[in-house]
Protein backbone atom coordinates (compact mmCIF):
# COMPACT_ATOMS: atom_id res chain seq x y z
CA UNK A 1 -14.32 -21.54 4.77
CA UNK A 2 -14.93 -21.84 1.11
CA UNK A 3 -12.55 -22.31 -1.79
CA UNK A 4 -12.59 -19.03 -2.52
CA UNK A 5 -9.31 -17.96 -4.25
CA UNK A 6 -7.91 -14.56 -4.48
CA UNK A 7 -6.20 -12.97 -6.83
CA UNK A 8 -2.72 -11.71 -7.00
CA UNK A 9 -2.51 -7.84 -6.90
CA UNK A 10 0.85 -6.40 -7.41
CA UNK A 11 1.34 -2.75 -6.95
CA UNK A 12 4.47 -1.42 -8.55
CA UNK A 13 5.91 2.02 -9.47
CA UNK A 14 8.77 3.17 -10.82
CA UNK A 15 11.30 5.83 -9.39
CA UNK A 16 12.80 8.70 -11.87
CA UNK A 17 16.70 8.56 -12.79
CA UNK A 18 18.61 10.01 -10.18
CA UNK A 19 19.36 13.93 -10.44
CA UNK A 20 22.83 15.64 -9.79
CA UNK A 21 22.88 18.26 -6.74
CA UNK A 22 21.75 20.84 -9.41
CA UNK A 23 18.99 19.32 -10.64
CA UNK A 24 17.77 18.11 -7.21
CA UNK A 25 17.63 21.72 -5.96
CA UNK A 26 15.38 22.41 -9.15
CA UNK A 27 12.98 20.09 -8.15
CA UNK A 28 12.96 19.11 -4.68
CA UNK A 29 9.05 21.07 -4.44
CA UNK A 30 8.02 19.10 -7.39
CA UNK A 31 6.15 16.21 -6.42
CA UNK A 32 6.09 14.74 -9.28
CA UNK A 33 9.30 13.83 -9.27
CA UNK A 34 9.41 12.48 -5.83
CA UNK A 35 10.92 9.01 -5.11
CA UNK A 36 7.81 5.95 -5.09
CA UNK A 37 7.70 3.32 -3.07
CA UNK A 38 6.64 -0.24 -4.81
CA UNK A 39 5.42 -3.01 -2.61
CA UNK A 40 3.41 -6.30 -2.63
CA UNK A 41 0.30 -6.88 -1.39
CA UNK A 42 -2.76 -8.82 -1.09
CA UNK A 43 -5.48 -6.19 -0.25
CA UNK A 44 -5.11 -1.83 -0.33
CA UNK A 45 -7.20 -0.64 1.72
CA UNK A 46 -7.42 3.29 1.13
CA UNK A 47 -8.37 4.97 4.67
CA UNK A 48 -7.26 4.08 8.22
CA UNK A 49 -10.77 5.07 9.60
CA UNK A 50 -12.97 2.84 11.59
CA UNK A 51 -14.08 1.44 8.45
CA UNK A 52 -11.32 0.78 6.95
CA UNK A 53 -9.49 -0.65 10.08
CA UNK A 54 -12.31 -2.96 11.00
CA UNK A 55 -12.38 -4.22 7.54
CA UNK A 56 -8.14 -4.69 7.55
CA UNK A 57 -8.83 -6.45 10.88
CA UNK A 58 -11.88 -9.10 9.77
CA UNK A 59 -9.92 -10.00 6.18
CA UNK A 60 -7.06 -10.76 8.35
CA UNK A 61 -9.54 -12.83 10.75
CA UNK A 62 -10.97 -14.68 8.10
CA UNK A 63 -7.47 -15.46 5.84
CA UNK A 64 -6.26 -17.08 9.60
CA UNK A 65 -9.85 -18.86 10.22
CA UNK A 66 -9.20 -20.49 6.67
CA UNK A 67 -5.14 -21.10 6.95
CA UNK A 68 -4.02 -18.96 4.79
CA UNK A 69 -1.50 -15.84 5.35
CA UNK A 70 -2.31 -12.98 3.55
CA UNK A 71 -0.83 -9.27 3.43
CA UNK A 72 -3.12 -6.14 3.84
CA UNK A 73 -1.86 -2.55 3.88
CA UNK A 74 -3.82 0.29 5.00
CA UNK A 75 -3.36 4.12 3.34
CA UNK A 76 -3.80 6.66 5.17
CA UNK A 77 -2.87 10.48 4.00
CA UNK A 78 -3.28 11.99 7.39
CA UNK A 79 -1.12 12.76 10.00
CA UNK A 80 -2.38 9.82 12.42
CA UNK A 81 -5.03 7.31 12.52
């Protein structure tokens, strides 16, 4: 493979302050103020259709044909893939 570097990505988000019981009743149906998950990644890829499966599978093929180990995450907003 080529020298091709990528770049760093680094997703993050930040969760609101935590809320007495009160407060939590309030707003439990407001998804704003939901907890976020942050991670770290490599590649997003947003869809867990064929498409976006095959191309999660091939950037993994081609990071291990060239040596290198790298982290993709697929999103997916339905119920199951």
């Amino acid at each position: 493979m080529g020298s091709y570097q990528m770049p760093a990505i680094r997703a993050f988000s930040q969760s609101a302050p935590a809320l007495n019981e009160e407060e939590a009743e309030e707003e439990s149906d407001d998804p704003t103020k939901a907890e976020r998950y942050a991670d770290e990644t490599d590649v997003v890829i947003v869809g867990g259709g064929p498409a976006g499966l095959s191309a999660a599978i091939k950037l993994k093929q081609l990071a291990a044909a060239d040596g290198r180990e790298i982290r993709v995450v697929v999103v997916e907003k339905a119920g199951e893939i």
